[in-house]
C-alpha atoms as a PDB file:
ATOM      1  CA  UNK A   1      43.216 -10.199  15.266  1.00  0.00           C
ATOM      2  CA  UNK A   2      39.629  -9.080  13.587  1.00  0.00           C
ATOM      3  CA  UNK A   3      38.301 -11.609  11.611  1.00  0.00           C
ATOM      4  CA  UNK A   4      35.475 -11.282   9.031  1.00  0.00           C
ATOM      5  CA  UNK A   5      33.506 -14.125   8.200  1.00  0.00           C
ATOM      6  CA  UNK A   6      30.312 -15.146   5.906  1.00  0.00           C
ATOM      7  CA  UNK A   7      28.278 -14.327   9.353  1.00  0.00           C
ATOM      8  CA  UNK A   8      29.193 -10.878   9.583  1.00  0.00           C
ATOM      9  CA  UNK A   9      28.778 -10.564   5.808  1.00  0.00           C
ATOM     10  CA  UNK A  10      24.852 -12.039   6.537  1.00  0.00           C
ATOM     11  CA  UNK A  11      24.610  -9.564   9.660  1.00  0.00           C
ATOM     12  CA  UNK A  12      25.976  -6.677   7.658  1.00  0.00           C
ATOM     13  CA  UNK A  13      23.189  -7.493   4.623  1.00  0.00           C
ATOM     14  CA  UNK A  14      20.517  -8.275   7.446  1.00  0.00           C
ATOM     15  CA  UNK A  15      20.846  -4.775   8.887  1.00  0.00           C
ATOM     16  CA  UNK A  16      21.589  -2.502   5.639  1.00  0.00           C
ATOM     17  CA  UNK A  17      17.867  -4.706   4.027  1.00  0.00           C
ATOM     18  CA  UNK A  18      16.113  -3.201   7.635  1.00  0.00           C
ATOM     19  CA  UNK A  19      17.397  -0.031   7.185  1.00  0.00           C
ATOM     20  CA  UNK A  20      16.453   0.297   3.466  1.00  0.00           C
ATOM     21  CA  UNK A  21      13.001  -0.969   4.605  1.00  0.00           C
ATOM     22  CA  UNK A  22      12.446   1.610   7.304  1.00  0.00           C
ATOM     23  CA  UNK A  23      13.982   4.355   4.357  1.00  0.00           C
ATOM     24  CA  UNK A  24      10.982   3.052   2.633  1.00  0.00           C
ATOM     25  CA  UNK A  25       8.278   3.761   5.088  1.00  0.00           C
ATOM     26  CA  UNK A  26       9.663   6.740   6.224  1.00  0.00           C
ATOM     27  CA  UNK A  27       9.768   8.042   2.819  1.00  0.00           C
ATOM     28  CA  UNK A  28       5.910   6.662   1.863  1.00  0.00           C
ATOM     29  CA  UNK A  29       4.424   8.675   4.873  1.00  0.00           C
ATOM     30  CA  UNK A  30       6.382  11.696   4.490  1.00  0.00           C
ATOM     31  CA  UNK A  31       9.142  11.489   7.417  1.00  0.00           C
ATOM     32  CA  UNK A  32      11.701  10.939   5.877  1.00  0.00           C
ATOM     33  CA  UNK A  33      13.644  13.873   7.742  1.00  0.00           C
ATOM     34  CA  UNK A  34      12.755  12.137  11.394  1.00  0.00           C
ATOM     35  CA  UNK A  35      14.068   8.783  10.000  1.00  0.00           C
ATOM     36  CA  UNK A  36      17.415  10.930   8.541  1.00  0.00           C
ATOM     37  CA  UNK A  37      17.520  12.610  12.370  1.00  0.00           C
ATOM     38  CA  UNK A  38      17.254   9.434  14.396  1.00  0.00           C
ATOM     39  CA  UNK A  39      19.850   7.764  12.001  1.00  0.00           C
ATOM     40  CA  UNK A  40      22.521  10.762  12.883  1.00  0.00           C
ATOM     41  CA  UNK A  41      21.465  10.555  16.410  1.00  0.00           C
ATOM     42  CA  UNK A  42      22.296   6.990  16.213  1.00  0.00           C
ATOM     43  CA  UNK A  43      25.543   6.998  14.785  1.00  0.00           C
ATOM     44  CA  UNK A  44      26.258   9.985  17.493  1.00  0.00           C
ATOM     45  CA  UNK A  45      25.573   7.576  19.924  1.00  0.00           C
ATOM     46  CA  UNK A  46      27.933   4.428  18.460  1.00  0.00           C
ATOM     47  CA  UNK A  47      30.835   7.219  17.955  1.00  0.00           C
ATOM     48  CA  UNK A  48      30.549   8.426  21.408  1.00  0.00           C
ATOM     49  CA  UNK A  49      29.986   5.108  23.329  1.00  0.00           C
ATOM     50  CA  UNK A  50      31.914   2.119  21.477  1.00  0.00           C
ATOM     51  CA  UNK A  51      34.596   4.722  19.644  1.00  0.00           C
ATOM     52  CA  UNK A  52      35.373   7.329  21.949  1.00  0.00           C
ATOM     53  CA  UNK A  53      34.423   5.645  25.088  1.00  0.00           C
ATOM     54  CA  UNK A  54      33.061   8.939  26.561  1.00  0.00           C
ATOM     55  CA  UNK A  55      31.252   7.600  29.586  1.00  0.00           C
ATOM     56  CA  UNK A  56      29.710  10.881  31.330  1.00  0.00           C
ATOM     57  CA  UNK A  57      28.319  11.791  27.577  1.00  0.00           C
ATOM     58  CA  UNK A  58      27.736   8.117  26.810  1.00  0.00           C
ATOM     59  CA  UNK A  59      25.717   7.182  30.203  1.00  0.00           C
ATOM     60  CA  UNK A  60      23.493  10.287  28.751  1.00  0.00           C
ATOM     61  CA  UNK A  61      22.990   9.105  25.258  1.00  0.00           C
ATOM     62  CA  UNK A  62      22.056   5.651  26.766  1.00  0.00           C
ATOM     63  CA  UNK A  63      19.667   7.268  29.122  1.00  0.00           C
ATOM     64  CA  UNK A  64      17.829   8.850  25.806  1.00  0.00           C
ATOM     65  CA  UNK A  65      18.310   6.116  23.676  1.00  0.00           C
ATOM     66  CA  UNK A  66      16.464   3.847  26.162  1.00  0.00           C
ATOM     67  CA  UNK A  67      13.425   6.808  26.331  1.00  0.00           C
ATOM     68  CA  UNK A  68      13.745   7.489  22.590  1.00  0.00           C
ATOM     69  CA  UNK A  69      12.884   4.018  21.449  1.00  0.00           C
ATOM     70  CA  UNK A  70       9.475   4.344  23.388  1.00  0.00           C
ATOM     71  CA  UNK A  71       8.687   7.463  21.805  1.00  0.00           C
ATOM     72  CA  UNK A  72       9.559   6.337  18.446  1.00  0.00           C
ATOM     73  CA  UNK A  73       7.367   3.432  19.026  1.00  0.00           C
ATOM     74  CA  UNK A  74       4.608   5.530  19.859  1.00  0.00           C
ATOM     75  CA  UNK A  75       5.038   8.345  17.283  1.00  0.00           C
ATOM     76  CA  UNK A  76       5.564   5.516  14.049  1.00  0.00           C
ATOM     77  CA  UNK A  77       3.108   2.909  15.484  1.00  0.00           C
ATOM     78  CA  UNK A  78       1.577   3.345  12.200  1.00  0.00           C
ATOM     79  CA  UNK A  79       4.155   2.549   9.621  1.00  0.00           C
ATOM     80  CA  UNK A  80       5.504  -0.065  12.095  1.00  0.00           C
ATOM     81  CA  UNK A  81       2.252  -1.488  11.726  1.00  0.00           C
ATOM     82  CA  UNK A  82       2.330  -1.578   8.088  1.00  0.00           C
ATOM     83  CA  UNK A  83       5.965  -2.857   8.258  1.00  0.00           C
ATOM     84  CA  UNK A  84       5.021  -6.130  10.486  1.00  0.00           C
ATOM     85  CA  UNK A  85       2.072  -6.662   7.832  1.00  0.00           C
ATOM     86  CA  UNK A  86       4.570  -6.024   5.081  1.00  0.00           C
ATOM     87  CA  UNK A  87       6.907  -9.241   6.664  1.00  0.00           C
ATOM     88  CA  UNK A  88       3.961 -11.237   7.920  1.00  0.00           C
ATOM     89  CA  UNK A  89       1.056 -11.123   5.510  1.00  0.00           C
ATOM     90  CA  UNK A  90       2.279 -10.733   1.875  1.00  0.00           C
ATOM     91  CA  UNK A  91       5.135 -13.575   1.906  1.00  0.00           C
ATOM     92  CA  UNK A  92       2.990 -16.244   4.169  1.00  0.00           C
ATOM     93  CA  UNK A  93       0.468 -15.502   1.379  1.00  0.00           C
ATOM     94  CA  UNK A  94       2.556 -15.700  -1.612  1.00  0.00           C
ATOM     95  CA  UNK A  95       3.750 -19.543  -0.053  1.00  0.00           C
ATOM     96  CA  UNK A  96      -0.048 -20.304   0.431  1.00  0.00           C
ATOM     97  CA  UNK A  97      -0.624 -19.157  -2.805  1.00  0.00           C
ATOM     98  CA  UNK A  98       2.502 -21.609  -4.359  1.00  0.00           C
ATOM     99  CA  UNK A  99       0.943 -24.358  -2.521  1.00  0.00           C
ATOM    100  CA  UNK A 100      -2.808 -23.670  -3.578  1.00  0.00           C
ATOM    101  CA  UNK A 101      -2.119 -23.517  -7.567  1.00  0.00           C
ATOM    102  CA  UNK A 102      -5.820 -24.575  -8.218  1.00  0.00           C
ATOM    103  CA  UNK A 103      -6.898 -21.239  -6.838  1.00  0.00           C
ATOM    104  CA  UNK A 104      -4.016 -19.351  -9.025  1.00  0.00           C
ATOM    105  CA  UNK A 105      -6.012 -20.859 -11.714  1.00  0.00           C
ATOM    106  CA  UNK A 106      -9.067 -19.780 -10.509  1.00  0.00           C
ATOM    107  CA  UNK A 107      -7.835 -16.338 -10.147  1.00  0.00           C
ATOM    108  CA  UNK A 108      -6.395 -16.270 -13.622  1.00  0.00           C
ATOM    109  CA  UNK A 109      -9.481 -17.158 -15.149  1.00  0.00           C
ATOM    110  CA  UNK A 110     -11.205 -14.039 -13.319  1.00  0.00           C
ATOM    111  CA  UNK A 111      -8.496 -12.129 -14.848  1.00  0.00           C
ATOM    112  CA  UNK A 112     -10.426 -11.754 -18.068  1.00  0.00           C
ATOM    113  CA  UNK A 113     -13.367 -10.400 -16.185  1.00  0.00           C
ATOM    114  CA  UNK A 114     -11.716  -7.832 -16.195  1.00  0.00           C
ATOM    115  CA  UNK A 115     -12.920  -5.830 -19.219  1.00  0.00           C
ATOM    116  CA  UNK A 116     -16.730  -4.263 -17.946  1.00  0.00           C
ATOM    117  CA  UNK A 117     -14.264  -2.189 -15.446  1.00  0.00           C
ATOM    118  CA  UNK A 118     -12.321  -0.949 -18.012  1.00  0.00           C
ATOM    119  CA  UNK A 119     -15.151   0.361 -19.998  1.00  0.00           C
ATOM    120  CA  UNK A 120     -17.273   1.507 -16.578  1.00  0.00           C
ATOM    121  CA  UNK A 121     -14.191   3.627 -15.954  1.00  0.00           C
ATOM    122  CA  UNK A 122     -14.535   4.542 -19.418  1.00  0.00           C
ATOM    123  CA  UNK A 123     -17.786   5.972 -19.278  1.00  0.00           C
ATOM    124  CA  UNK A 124     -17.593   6.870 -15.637  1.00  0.00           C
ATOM    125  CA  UNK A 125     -14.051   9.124 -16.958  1.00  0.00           C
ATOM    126  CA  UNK A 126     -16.320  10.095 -20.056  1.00  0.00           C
ATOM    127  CA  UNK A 127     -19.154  11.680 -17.499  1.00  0.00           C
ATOM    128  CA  UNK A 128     -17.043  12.902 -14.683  1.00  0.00           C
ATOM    129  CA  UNK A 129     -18.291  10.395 -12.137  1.00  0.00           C
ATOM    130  CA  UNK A 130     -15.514   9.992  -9.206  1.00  0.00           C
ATOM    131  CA  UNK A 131     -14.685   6.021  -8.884  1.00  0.00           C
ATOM    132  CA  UNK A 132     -13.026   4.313  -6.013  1.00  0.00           C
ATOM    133  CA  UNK A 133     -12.519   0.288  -7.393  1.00  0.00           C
ATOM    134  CA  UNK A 134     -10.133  -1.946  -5.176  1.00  0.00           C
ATOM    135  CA  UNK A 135      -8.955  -4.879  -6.930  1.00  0.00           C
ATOM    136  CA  UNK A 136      -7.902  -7.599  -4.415  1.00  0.00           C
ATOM    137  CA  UNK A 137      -4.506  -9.634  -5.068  1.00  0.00           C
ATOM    138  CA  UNK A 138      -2.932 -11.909  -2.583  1.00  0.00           C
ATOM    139  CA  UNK A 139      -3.058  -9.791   0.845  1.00  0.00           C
ATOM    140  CA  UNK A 140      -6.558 -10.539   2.464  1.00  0.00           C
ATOM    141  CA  UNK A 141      -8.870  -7.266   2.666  1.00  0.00           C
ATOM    142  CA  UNK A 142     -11.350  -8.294   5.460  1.00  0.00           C
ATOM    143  CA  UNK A 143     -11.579  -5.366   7.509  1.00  0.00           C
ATOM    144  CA  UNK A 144     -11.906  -3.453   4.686  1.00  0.00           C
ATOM    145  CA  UNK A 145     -14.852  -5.079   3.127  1.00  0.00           C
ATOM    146  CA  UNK A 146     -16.459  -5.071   6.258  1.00  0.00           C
ATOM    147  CA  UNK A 147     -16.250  -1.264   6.330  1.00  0.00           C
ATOM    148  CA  UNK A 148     -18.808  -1.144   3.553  1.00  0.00           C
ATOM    149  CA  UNK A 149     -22.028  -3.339   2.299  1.00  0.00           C
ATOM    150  CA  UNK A 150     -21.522  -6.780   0.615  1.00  0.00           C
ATOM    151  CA  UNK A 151     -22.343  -6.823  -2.587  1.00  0.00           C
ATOM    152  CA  UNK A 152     -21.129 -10.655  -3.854  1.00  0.00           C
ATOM    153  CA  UNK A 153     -22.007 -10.295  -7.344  1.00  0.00           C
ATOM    154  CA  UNK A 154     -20.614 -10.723 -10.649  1.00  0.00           C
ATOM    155  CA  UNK A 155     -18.374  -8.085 -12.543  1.00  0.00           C
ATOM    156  CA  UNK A 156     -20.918  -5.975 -14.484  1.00  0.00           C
ATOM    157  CA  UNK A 157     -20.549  -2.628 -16.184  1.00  0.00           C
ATOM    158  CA  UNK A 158     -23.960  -1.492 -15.203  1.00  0.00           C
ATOM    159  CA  UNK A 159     -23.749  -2.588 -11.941  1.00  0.00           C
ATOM    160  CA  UNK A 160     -20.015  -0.821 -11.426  1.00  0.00           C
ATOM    161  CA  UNK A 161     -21.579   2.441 -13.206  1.00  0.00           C
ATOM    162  CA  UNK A 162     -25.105   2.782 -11.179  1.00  0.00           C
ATOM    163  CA  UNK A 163     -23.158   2.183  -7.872  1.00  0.00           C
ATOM    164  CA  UNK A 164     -21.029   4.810  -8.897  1.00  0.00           C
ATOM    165  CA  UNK A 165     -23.992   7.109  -9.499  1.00  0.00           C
ATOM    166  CA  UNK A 166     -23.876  10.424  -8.070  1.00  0.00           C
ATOM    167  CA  UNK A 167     -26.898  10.021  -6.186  1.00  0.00           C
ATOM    168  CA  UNK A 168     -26.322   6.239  -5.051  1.00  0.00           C
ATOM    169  CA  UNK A 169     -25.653   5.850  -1.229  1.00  0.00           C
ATOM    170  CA  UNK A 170     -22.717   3.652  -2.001  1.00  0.00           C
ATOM    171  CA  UNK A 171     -20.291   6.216  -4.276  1.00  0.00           C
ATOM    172  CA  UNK A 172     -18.522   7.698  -1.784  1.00  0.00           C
ATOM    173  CA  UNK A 173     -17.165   4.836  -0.886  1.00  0.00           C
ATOM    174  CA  UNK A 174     -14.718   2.267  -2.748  1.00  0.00           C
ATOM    175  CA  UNK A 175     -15.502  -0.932  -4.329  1.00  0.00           C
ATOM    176  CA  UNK A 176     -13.965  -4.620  -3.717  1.00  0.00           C
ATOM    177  CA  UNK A 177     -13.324  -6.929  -6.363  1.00  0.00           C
ATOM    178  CA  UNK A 178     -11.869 -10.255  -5.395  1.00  0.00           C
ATOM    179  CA  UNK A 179     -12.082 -13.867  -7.929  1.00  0.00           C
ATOM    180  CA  UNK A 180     -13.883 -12.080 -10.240  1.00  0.00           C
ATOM    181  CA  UNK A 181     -16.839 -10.364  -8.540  1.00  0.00           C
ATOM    182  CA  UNK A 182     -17.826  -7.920  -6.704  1.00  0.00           C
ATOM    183  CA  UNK A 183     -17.762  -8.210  -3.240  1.00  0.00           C
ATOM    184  CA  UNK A 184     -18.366  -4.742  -1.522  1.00  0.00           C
ATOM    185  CA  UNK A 185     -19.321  -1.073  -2.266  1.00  0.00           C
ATOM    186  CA  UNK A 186     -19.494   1.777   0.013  1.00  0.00           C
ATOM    187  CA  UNK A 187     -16.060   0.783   1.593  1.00  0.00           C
ATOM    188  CA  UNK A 188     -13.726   2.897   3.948  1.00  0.00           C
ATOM    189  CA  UNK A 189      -9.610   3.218   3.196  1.00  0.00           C
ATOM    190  CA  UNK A 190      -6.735   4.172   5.086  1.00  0.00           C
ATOM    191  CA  UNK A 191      -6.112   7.631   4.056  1.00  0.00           C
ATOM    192  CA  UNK A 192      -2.422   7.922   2.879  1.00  0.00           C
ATOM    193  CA  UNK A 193      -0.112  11.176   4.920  1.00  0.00           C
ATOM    194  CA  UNK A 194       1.932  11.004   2.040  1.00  0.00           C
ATOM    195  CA  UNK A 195       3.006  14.714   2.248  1.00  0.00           C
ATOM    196  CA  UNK A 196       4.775  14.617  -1.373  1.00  0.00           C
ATOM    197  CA  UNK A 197       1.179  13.727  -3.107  1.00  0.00           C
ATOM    198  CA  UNK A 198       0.161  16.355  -5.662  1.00  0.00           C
ATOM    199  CA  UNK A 199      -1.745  19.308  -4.164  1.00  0.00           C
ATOM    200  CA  UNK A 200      -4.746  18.636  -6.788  1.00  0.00           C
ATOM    201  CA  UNK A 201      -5.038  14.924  -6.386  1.00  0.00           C
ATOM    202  CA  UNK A 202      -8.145  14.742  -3.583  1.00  0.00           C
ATOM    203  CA  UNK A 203      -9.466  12.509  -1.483  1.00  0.00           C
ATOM    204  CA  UNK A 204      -9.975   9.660  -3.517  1.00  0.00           C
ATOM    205  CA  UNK A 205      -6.563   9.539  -4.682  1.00  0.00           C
ATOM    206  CA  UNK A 206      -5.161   9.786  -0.761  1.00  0.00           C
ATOM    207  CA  UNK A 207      -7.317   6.559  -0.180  1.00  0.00           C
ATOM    208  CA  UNK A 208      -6.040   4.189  -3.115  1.00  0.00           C
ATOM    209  CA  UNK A 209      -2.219   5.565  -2.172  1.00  0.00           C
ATOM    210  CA  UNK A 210      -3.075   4.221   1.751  1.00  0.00           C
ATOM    211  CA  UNK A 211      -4.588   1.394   0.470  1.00  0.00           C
ATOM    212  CA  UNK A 212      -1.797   0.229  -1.950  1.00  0.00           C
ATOM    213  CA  UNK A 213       0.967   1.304   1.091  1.00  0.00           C
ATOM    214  CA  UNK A 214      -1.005  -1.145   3.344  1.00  0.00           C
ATOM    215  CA  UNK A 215      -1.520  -4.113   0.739  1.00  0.00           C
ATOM    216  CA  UNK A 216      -0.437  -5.360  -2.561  1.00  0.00           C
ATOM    217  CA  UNK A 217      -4.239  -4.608  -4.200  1.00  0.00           C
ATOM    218  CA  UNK A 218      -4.406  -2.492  -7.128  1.00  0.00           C
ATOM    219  CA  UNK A 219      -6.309   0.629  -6.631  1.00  0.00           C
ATOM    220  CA  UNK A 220      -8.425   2.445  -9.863  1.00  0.00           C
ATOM    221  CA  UNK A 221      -9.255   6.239  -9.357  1.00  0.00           C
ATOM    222  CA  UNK A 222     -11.450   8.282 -11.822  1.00  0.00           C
ATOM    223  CA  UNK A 223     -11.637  12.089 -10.851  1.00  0.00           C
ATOM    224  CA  UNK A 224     -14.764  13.538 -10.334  1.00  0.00           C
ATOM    225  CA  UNK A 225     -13.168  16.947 -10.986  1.00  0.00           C
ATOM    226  CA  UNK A 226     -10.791  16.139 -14.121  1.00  0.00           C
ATOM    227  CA  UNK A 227     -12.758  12.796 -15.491  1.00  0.00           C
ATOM    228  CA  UNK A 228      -8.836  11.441 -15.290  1.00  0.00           C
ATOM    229  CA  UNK A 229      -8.497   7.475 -14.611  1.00  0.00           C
ATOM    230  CA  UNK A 230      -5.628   6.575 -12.318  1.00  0.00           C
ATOM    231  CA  UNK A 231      -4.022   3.495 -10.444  1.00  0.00           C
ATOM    232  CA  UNK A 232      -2.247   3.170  -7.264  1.00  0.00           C
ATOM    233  CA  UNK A 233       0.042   0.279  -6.797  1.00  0.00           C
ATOM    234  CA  UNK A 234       2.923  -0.252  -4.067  1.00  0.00           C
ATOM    235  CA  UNK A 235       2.366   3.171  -2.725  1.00  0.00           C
ATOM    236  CA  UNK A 236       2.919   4.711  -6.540  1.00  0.00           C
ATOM    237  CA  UNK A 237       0.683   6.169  -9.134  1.00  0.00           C
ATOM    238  CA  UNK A 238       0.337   6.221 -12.510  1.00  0.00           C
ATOM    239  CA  UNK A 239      -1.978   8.797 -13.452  1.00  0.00           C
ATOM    240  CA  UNK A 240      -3.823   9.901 -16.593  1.00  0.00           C
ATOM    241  CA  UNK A 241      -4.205   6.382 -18.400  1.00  0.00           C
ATOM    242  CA  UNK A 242      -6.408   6.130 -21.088  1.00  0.00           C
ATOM    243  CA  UNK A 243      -8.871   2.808 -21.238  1.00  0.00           C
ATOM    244  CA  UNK A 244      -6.557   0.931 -23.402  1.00  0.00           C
ATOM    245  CA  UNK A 245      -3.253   1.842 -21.273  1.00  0.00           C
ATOM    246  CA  UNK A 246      -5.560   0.614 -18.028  1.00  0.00           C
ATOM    247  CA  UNK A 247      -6.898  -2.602 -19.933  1.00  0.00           C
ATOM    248  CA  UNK A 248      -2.972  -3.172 -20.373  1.00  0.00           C
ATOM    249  CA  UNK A 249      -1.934  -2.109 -16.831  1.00  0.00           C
ATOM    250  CA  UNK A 250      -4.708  -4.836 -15.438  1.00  0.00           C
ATOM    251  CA  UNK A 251      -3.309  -7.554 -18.097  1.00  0.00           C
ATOM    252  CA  UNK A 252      -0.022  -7.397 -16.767  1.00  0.00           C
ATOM    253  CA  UNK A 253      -0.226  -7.331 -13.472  1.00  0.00           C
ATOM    254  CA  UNK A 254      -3.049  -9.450 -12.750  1.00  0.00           C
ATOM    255  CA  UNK A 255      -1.540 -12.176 -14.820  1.00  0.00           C
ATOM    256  CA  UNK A 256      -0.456 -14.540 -12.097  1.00  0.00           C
ATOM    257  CA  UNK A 257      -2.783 -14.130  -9.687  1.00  0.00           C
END
């Protein structure tokens, strides 16, 4: 008699949460149609094998399963890279951060530093000046700072704007906040494949999409062609802000950390 218990309830919900995470990153790099192929080939394979019970079909299916998951390994090293971060990194972090409250409070108070890169962005939107600014959260951003030149300096308009420059070494490049200062310029991001991004969103806005698929940092973008001001979070944009709808944006989600 089949019996249905609370643990196939759990393994039911444990499986349907992996596959909406793998939906996820499949859908965030563009491939989504490989992940909709290898889920048909899949259920191809359970009909055939534990339904049917067609062994000279089955033993095949097996034989390419067994290859398959080597190739897929290979081909989405990538975005299972970013998935084992996504597990590993972000929630031990968020517990450190529950246990370390002083430095919550410490980040909170660096929260209202945050007002000389609205109005850099401001001016930098204003003039055209392309702007790159990574704004650090919880997930640690070590290999990207060392990418670029340390800076380790406090939040200053002037300082945000003349790095900026066109003709300063470091503008090409994206800038690191963390705790309320500046800690590098001239950095390198991962470069998003993204293949639904917006034909005239450039470079720039490629990099802060990879950068918020790979972390929980919030990325500001101001076009050097359009002057526009942009953020990236969670692998999303929300483009054209004014200053006061990015002052808002920064408010609210950099409350709590």
């Amino acid at each position: 008699m089949f019996e249905f218990g609370i643990k196939d309830l759990i393994d039911i919900l444990l499986v349907a949460l992996l596959l909406y995470y793998v939906y996820k990153l499949m859908k965030e790099s563009g491939s989504l149609s490989v992940f909709a192929g290898v889920l048909v080939f899949l259920l191809s394979w359970i009909l055939v094998t534990q339904v049917l019970e067609m062994k000279l079909l089955g033993s095949i299916f097996d034989k390419l399963i067994s290859v398959g998951v080597i190739a897929l390994i290979v081909l989405f090293q990538e975005e299972i890279r970013r998935f084992l971060l996504t597990l590993g990194t972000r929630h031990q972090a968020n517990n450190l951060v529950q246990i370390f409250k002083g430095w919550r409070k410490e980040q909170k108070k660096a929260n209202t530093q945050m007002l000389p890169v609205v109005m850099a962005c401001q001016n930098m939107s204003r003039n055209k000046v392309g702007a790159l600014i990574v704004i650090q959260r919880i997930d640690t951003l070590n290999s990207i700072i060392d990418t670029g030149e340390v800076i380790n300096a406090n939040i200053n308009q002037r300082l945000i704007e003349n790095i900026f420059f066109k003709n300063s070494p470091l503008h090409d490049g994206a800038m690191i906040i963390s705790k309320g200062r500046i800690i590098a310029a001239g950095c390198i991001l991962p470069v998003s494949h993204n293949l639904n991004i917006p034909k005239e969103l450039g470079l720039r806005h490629r990099a802060a999409l990879g950068m918020s698929q790979e972390s929980d940092a919030i990325v500001i973008i101001v076009s050097e062609e359009t002057g526009g001001i942009s953020v990236a979070k969670k692998g999303e944009f929300q483009l054209r802000l004014t200053a006061e709808e990015l002052e808002r944006f920064l408010d609210r989600e950099l409350q709590d950390y």
